[in-house]
PDB file of N, CA and C in Angstrom:
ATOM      1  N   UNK A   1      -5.464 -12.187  -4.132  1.00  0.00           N
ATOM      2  CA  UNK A   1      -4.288 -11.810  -4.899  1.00  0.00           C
ATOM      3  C   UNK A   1      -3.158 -11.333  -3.998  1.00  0.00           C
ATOM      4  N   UNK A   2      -3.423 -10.416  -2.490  1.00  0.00           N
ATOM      5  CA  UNK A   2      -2.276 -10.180  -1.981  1.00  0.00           C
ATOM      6  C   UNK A   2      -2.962  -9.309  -0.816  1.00  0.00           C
ATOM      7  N   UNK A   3      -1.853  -8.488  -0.553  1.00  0.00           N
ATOM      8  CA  UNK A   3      -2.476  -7.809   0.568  1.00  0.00           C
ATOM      9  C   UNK A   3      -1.488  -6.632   0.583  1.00  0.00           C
ATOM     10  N   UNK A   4      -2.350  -5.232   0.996  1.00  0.00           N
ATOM     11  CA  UNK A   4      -1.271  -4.003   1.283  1.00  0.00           C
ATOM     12  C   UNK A   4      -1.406  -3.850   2.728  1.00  0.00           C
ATOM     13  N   UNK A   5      -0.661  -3.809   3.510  1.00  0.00           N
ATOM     14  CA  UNK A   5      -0.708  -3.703   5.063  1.00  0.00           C
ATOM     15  C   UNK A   5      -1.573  -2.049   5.439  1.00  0.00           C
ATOM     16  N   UNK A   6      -0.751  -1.461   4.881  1.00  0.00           N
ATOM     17  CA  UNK A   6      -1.487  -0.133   4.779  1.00  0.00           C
ATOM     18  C   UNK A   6      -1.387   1.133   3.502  1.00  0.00           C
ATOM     19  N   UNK A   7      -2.457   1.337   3.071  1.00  0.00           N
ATOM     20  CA  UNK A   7      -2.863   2.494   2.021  1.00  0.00           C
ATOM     21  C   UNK A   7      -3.172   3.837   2.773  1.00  0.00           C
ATOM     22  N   UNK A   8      -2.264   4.775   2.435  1.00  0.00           N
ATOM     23  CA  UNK A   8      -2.208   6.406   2.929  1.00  0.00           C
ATOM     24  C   UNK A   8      -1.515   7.191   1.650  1.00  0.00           C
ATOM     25  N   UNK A   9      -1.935   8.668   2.809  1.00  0.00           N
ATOM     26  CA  UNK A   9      -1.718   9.799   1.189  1.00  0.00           C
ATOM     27  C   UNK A   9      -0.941  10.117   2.390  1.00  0.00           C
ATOM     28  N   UNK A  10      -0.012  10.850   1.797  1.00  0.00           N
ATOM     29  CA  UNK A  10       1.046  12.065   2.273  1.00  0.00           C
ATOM     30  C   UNK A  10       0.980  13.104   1.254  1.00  0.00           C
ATOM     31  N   UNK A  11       0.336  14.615   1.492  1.00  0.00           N
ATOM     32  CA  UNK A  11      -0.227  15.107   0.705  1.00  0.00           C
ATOM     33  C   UNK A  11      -0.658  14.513  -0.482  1.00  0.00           C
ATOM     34  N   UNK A  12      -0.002  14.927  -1.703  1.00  0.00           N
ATOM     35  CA  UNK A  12      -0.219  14.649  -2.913  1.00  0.00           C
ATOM     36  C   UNK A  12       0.015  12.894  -3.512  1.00  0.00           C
ATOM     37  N   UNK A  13       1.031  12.619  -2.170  1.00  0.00           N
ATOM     38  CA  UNK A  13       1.631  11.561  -2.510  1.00  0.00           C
ATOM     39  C   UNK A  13       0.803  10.024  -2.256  1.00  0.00           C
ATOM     40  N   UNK A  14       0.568   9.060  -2.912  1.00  0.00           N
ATOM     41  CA  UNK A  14      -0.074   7.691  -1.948  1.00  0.00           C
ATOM     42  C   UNK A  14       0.970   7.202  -1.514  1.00  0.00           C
ATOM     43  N   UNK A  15       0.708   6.171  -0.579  1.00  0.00           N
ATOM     44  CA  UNK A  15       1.984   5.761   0.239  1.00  0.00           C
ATOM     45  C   UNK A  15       1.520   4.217   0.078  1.00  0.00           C
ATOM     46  N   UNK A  16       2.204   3.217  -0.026  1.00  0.00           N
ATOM     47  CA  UNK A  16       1.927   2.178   0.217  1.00  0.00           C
ATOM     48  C   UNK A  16       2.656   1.382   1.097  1.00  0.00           C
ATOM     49  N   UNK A  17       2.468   1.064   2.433  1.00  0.00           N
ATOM     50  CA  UNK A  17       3.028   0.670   3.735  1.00  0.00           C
ATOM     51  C   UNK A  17       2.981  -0.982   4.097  1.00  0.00           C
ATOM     52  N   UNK A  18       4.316  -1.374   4.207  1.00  0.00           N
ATOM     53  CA  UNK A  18       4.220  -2.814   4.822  1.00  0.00           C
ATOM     54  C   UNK A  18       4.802  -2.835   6.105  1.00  0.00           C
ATOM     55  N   UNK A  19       3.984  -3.509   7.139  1.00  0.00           N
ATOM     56  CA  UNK A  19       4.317  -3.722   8.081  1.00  0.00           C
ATOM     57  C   UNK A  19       5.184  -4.895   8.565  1.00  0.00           C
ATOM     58  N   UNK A  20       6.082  -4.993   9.025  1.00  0.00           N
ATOM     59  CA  UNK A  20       6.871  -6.151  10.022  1.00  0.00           C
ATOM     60  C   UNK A  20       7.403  -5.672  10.989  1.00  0.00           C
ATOM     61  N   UNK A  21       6.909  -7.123  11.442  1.00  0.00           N
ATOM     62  CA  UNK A  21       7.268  -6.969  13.572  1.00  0.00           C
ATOM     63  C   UNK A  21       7.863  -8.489  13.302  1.00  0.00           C
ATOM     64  N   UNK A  22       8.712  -8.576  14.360  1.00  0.00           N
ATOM     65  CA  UNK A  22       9.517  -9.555  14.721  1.00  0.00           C
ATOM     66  C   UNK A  22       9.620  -9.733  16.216  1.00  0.00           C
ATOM     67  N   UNK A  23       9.824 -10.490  16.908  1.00  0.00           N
ATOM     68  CA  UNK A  23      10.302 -11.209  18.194  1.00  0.00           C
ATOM     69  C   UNK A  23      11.459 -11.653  18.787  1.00  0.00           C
ATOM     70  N   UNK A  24      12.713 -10.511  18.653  1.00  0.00           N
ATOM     71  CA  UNK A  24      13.765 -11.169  18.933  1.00  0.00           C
ATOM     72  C   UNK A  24      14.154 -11.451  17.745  1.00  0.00           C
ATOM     73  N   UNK A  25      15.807 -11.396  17.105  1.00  0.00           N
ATOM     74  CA  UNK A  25      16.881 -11.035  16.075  1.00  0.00           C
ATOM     75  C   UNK A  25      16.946 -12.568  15.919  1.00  0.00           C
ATOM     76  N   UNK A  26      16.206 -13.392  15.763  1.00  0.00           N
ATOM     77  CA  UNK A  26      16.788 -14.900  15.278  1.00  0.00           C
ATOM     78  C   UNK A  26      16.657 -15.154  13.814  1.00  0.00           C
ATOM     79  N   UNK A  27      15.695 -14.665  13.374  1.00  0.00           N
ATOM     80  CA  UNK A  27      14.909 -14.002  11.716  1.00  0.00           C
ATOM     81  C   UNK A  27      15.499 -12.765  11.197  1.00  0.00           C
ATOM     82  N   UNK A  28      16.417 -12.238  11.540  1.00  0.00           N
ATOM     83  CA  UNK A  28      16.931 -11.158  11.107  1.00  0.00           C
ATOM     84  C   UNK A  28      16.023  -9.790  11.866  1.00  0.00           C
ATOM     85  N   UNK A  29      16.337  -8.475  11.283  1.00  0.00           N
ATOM     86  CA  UNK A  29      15.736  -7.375  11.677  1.00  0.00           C
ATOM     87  C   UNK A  29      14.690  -7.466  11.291  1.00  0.00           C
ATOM     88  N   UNK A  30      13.234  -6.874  11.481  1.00  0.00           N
ATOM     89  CA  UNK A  30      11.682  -7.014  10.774  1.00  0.00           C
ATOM     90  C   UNK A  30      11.851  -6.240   8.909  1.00  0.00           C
ATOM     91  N   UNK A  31      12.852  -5.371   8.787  1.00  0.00           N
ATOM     92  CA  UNK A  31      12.764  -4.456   8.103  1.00  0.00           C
ATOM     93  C   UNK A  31      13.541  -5.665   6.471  1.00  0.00           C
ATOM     94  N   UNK A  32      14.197  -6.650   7.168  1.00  0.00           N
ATOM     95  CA  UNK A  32      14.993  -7.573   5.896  1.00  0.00           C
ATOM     96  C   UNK A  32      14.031  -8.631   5.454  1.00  0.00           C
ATOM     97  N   UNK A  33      12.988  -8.478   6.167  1.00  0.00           N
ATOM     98  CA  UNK A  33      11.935  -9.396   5.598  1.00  0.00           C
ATOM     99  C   UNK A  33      11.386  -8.883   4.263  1.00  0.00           C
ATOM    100  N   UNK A  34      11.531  -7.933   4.228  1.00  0.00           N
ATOM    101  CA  UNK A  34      10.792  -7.392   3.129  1.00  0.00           C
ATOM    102  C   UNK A  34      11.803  -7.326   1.629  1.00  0.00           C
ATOM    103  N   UNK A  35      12.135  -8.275   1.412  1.00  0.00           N
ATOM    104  CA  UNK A  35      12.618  -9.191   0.543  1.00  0.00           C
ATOM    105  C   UNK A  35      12.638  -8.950  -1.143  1.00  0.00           C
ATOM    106  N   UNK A  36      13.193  -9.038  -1.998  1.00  0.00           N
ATOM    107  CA  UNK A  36      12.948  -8.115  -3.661  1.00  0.00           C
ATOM    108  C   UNK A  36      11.608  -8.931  -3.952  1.00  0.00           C
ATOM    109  N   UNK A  37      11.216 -10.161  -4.290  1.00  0.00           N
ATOM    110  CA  UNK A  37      10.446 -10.772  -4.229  1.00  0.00           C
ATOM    111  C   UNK A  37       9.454  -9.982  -3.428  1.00  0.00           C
ATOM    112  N   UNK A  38       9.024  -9.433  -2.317  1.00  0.00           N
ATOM    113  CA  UNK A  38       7.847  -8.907  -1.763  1.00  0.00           C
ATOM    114  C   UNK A  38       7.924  -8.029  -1.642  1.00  0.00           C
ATOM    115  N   UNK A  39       8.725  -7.007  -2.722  1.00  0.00           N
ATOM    116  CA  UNK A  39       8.432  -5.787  -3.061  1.00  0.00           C
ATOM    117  C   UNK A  39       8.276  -5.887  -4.307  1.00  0.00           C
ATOM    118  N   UNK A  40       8.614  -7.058  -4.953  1.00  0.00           N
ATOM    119  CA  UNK A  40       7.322  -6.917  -6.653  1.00  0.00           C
ATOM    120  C   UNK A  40       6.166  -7.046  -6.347  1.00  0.00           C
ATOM    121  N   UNK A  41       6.106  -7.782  -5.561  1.00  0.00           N
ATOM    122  CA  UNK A  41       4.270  -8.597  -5.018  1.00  0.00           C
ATOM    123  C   UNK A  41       3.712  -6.801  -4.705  1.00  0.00           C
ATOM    124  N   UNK A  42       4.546  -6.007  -3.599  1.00  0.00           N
ATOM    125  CA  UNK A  42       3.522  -5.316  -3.005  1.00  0.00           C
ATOM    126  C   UNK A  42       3.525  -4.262  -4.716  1.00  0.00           C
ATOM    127  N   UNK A  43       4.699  -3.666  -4.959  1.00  0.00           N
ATOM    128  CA  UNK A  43       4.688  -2.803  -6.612  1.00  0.00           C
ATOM    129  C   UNK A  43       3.478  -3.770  -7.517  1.00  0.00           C
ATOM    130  N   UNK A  44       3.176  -4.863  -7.572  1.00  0.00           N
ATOM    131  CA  UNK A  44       2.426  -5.502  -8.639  1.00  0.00           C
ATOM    132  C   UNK A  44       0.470  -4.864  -7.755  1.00  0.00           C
ATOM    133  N   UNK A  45       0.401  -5.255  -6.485  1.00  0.00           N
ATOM    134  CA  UNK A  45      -0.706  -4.895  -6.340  1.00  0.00           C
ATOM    135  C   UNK A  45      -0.878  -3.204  -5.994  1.00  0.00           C
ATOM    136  N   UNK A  46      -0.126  -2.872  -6.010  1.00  0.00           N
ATOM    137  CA  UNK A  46       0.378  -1.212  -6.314  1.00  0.00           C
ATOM    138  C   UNK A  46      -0.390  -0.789  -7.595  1.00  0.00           C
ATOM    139  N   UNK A  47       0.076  -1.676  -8.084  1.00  0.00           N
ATOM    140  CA  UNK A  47      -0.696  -1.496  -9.734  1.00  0.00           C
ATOM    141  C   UNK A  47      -2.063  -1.289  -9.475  1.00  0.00           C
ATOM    142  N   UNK A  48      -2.284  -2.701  -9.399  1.00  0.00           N
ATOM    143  CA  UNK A  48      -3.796  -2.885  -9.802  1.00  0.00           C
ATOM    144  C   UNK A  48      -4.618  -2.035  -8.456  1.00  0.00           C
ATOM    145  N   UNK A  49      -4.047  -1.838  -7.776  1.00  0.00           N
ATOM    146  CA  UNK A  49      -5.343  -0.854  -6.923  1.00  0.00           C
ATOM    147  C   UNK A  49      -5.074   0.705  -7.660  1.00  0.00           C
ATOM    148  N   UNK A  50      -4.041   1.333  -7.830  1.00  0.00           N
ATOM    149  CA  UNK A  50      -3.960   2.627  -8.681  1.00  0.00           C
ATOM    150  C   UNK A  50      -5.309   2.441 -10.264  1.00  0.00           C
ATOM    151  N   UNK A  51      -4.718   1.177 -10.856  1.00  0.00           N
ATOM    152  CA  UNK A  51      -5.663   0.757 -11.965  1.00  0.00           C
ATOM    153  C   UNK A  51      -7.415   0.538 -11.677  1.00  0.00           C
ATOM    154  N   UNK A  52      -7.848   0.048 -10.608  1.00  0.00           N
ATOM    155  CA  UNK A  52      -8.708  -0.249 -10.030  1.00  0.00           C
ATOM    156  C   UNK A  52      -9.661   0.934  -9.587  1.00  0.00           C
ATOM    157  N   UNK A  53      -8.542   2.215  -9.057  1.00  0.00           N
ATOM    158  CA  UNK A  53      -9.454   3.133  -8.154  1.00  0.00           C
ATOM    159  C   UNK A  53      -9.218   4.374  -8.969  1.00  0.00           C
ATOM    160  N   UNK A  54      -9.384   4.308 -10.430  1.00  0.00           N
ATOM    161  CA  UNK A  54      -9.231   5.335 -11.694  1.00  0.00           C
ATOM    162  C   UNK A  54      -8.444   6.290 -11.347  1.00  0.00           C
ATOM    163  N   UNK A  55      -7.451   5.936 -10.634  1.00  0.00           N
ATOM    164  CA  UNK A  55      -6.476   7.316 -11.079  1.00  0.00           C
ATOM    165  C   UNK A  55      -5.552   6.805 -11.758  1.00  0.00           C
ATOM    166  N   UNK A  56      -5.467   8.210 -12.683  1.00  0.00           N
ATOM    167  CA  UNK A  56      -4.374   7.370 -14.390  1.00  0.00           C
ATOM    168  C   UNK A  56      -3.428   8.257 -14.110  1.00  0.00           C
ATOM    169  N   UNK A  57      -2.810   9.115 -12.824  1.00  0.00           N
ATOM    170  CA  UNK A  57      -1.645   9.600 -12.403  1.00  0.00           C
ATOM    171  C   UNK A  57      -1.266   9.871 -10.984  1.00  0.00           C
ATOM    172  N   UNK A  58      -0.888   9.099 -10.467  1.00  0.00           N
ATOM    173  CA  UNK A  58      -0.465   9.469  -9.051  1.00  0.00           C
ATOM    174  C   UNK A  58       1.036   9.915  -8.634  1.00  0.00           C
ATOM    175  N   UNK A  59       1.751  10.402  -7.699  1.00  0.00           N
ATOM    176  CA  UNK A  59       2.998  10.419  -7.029  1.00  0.00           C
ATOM    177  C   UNK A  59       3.038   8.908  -6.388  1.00  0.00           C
ATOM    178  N   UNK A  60       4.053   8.079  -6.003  1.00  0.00           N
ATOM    179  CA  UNK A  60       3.859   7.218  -5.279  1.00  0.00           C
ATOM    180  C   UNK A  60       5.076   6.748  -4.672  1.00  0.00           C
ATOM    181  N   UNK A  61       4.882   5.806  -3.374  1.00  0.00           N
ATOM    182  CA  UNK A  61       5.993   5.943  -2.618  1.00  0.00           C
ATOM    183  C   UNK A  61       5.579   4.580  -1.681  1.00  0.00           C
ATOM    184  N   UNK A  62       6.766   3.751  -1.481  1.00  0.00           N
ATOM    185  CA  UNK A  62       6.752   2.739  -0.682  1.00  0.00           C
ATOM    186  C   UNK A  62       7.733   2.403   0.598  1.00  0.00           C
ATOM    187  N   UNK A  63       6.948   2.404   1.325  1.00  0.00           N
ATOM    188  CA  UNK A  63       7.480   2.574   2.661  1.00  0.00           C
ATOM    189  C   UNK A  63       7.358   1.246   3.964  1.00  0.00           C
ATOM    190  N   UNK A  64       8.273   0.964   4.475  1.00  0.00           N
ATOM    191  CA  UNK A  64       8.242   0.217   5.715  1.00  0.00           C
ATOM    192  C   UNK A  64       8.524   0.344   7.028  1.00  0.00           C
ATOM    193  N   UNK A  65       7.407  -0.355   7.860  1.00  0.00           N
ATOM    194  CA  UNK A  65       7.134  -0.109   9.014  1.00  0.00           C
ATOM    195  C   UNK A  65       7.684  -1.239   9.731  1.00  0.00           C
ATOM    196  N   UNK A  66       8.829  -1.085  10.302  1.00  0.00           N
ATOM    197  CA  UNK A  66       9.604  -1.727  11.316  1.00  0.00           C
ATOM    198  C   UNK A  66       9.266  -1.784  12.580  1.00  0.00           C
ATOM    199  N   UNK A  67       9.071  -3.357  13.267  1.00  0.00           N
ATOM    200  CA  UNK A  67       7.922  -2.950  14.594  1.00  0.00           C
ATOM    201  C   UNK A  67       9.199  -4.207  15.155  1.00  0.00           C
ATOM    202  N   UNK A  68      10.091  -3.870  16.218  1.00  0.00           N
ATOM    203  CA  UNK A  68      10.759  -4.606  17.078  1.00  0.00           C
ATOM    204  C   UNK A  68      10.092  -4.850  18.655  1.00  0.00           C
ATOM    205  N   UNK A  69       9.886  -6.179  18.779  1.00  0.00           N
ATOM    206  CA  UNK A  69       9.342  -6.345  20.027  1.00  0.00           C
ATOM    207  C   UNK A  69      10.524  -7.104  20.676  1.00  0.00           C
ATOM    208  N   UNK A  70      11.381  -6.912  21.864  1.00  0.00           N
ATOM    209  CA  UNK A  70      12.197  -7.810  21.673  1.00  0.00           C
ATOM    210  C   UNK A  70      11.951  -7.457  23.964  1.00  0.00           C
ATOM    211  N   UNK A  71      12.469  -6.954  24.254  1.00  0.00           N
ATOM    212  CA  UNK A  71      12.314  -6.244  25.838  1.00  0.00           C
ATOM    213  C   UNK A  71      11.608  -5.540  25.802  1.00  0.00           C
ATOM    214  N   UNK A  72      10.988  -5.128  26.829  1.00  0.00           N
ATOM    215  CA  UNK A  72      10.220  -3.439  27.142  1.00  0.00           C
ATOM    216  C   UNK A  72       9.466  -3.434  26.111  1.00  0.00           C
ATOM    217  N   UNK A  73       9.147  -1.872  26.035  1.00  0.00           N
ATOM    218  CA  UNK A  73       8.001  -1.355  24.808  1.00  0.00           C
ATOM    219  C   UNK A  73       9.002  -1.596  23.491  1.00  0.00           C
ATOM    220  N   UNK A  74       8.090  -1.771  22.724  1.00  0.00           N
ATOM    221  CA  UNK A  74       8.447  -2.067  20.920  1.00  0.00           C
ATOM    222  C   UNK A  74       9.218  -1.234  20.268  1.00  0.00           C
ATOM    223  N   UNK A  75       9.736  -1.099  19.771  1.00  0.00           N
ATOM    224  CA  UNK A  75      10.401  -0.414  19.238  1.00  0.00           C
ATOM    225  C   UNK A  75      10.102  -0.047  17.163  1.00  0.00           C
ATOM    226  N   UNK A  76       9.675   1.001  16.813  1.00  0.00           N
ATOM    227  CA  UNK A  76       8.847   1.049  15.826  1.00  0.00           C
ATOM    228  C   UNK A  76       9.677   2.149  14.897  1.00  0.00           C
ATOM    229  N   UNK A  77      10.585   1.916  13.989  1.00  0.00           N
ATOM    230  CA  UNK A  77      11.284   2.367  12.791  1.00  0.00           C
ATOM    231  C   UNK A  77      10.541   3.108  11.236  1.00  0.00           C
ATOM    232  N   UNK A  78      10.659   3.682  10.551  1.00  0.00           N
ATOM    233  CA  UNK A  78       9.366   4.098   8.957  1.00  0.00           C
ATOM    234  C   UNK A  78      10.890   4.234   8.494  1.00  0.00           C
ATOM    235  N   UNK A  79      10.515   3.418   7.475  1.00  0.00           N
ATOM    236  CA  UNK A  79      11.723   4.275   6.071  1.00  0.00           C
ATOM    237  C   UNK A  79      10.832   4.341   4.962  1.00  0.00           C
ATOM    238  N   UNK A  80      10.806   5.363   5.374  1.00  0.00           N
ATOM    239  CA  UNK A  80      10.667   6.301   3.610  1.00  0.00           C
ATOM    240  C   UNK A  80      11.171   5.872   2.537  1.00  0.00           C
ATOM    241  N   UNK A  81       9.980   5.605   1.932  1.00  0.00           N
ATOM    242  CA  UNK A  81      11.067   5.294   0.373  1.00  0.00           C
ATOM    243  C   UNK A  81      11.903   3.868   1.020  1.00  0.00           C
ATOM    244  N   UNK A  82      11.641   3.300   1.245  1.00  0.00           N
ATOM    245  CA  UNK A  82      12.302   1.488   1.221  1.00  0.00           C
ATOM    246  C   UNK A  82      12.412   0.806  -0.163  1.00  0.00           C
ATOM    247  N   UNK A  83      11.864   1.437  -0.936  1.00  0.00           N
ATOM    248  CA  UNK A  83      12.535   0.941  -2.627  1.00  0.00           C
ATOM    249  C   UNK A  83      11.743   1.569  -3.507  1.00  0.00           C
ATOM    250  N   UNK A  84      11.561   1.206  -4.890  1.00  0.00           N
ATOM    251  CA  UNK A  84      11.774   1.230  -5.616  1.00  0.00           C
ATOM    252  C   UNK A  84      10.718   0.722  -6.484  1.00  0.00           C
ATOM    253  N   UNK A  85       9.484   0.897  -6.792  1.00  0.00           N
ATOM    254  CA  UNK A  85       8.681  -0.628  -7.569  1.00  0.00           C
ATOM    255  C   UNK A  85       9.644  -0.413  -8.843  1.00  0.00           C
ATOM    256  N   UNK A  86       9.983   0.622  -9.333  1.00  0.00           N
ATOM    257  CA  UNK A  86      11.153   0.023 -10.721  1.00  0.00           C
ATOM    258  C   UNK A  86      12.088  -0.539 -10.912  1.00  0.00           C
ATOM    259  N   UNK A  87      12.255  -0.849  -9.511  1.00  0.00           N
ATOM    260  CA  UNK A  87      13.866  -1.705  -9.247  1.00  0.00           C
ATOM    261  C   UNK A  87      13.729  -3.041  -9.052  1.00  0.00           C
ATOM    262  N   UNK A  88      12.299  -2.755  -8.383  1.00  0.00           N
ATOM    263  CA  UNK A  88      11.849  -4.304  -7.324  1.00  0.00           C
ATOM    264  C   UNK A  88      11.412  -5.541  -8.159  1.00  0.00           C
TER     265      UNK A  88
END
């Protein structure tokens, strides 16, 4: 059905984390990949693992992990809160 890159709590909160890395700005930044379209996908399996792992109330929060490899060491960005599943 899909895939969550990464599942974490921040205290109270679950976090649901997608990762992109990129190689050089020819594809845009890693962080524009993450597209309205693949933030319903990740909000839709958002669902069903909240539905899945019986909790009938959580805090929740979706976040992306920006991984630039372009020279030198990588360069690695988090935004908090990157949307919205009610928007997405």
């Amino acid at each position: 059905m899909g895939e969550i890159d990464i599942i974490a709590r921040d205290g109270e909160t679950l976090v649901f984390v997608e990762v992109k890395a990129r190689v050089g700005r020819s594809f845009g930044a890693p962080a524009e990949a993450v597209s309205p379209w693949k933030q319903r996908r990740i909000a839709q399996l958002a669902t069903l693992y909240i539905a899945r792992s019986g909790a009938d109330y959580c805090r929740c929060r979706f976040d992306v992990v920006s991984v630039d490899v372009d020279e030198g060491a990588p360069v690695v960005q988090v935004f908090q809160n990157a949307f919205d599943a009610g928007a997405a």
